[in-house]
C-alpha atoms as a PDB file:
ATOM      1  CA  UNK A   1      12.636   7.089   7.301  1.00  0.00           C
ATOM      2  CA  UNK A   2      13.155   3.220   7.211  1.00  0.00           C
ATOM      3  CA  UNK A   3      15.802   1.839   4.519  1.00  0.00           C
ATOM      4  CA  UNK A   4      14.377  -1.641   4.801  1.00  0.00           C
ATOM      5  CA  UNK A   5      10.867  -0.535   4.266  1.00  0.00           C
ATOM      6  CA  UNK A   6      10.022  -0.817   0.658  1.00  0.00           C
ATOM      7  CA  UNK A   7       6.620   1.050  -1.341  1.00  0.00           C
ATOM      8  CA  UNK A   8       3.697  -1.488  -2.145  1.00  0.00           C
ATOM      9  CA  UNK A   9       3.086  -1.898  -6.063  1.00  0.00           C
ATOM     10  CA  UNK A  10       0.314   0.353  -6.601  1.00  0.00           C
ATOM     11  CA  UNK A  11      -0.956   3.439  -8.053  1.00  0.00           C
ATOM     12  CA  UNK A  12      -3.046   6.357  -6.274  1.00  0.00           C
ATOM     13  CA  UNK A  13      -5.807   7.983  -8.364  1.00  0.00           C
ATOM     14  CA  UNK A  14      -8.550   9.791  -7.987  1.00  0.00           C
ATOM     15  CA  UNK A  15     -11.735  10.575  -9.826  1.00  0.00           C
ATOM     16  CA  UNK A  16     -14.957  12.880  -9.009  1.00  0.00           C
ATOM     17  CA  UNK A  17     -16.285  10.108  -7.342  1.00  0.00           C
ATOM     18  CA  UNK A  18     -13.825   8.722  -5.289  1.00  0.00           C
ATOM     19  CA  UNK A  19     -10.383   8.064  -4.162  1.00  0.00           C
ATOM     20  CA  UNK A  20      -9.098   4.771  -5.525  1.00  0.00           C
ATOM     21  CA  UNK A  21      -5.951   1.968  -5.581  1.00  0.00           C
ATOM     22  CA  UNK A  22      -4.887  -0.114  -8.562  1.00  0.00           C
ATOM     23  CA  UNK A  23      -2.995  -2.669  -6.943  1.00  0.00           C
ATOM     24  CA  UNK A  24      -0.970  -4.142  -9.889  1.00  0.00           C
ATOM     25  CA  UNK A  25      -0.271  -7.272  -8.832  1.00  0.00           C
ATOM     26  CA  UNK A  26      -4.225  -8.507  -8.134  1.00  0.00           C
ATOM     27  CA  UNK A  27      -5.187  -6.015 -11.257  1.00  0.00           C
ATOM     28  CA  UNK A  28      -8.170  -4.716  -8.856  1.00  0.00           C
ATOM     29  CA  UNK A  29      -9.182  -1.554  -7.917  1.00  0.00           C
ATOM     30  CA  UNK A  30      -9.713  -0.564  -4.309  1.00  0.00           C
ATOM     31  CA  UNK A  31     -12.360   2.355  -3.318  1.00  0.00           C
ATOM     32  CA  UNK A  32     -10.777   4.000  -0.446  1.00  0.00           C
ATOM     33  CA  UNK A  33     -11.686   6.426   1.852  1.00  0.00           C
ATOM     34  CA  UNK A  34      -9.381   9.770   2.364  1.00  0.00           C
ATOM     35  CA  UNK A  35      -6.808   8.740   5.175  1.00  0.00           C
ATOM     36  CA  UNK A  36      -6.138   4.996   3.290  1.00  0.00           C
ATOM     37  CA  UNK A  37      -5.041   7.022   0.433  1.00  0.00           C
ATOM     38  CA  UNK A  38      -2.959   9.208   1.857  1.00  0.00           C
ATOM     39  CA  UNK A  39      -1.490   6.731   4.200  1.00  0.00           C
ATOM     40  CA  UNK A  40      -0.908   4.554   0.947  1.00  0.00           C
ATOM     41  CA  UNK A  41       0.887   7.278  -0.581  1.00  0.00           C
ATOM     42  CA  UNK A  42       4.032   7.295   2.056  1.00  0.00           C
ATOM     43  CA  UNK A  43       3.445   3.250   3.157  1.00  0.00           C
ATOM     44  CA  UNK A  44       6.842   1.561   3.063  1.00  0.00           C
ATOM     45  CA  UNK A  45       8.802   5.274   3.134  1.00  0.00           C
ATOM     46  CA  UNK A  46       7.685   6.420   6.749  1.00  0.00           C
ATOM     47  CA  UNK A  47       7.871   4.368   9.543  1.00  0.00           C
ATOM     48  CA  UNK A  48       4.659   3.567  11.287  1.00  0.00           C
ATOM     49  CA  UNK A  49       5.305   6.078  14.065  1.00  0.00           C
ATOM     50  CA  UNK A  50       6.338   8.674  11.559  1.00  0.00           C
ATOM     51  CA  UNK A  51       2.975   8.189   9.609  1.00  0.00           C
ATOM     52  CA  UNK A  52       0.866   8.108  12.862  1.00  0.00           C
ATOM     53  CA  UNK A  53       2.712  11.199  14.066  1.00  0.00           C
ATOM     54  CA  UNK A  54       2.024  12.847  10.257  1.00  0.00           C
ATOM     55  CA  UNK A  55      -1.685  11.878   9.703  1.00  0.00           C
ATOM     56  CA  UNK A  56      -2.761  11.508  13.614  1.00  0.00           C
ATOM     57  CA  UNK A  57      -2.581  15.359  13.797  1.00  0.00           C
ATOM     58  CA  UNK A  58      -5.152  15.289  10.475  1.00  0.00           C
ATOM     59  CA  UNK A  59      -7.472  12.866  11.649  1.00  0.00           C
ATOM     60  CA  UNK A  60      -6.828  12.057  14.908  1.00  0.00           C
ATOM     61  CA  UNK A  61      -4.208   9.572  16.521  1.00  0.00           C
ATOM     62  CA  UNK A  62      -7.045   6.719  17.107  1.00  0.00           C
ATOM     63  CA  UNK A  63      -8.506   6.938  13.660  1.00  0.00           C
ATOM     64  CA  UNK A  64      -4.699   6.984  12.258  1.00  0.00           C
ATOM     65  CA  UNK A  65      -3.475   3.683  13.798  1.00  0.00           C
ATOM     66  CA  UNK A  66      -6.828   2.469  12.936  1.00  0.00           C
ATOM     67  CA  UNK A  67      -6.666   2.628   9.139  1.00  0.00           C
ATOM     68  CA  UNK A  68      -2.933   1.635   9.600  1.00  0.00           C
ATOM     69  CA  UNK A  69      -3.568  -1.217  11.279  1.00  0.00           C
ATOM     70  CA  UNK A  70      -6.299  -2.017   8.822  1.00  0.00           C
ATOM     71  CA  UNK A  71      -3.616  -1.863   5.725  1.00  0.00           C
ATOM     72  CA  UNK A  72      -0.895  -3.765   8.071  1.00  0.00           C
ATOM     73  CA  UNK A  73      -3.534  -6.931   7.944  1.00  0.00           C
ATOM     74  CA  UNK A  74      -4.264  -6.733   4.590  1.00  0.00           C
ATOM     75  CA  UNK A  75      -0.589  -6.936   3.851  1.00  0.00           C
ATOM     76  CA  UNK A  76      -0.107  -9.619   5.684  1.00  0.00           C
ATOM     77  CA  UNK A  77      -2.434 -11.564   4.482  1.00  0.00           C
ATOM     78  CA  UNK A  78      -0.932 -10.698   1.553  1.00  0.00           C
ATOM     79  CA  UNK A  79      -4.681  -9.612  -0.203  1.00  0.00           C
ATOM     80  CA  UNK A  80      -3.411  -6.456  -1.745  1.00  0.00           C
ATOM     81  CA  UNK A  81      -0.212  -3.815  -1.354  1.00  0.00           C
ATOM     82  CA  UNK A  82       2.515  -6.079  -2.451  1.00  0.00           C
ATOM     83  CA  UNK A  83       5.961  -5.108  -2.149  1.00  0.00           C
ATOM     84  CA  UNK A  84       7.218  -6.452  -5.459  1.00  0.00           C
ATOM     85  CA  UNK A  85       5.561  -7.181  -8.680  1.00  0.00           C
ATOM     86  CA  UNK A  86       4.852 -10.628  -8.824  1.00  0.00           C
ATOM     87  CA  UNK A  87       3.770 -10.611 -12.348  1.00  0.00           C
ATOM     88  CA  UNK A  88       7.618  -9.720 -13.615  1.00  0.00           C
ATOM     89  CA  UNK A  89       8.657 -12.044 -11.119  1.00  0.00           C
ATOM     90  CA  UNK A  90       6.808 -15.139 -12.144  1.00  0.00           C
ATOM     91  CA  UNK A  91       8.007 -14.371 -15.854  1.00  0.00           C
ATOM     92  CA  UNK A  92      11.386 -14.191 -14.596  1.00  0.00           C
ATOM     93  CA  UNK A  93      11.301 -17.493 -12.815  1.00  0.00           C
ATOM     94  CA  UNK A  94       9.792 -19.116 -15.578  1.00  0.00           C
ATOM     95  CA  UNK A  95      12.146 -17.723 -18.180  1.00  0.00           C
ATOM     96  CA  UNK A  96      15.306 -18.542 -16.461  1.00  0.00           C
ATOM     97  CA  UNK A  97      13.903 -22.385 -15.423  1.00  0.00           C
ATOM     98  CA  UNK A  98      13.225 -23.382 -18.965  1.00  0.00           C
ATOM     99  CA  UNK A  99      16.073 -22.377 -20.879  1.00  0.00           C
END
């Protein structure tokens, strides 16, 4: 496990019909597909290698660093999955530069 890794602001959930993401900071929710959520659920606790060595067993190495490598963009693109809620940020920031 990674110290300097840090969870993305979301929540899991699922329903009869699907799996799904509520990423807090765009206030969407993402339909995902089984290996997504479950990677989501230890993303920014387990190292890459740790969750490719975890879930590649599941659903196979290639489909694995596939779907990881599809959340690593999206991150960096910084879409969805962020690391910090902006929202309480942005209040902060505002609340300490107008007093």
């Amino acid at each position: 496990m990674l110290s300097n890794l840090k969870k993305p602001f979301i929540k899991r959930f699922k329903t009869e019909r699907g799996l799904y993401v509520y990423d807090v900071n765009t206030n969407d929710i993402l339909k995902v597909d089984q290996i997504v959520y479950d990677i989501l659920g230890e993303y920014g606790e387990l190292s890459p290698e740790e969750i490719c060595k975890k879930y590649g067993r599941t659903y196979g190495e290639s489909v694995t660093m596939g779907a990881l490598n599809e959340i690593k963009q999206v991150v960096k693109k910084k879409v969805y999955f962020c690391q910090i809620d902006l929202k309480r940020f942005v209040l902060q920031f505002l609340l300490k530069n107008w007093r």
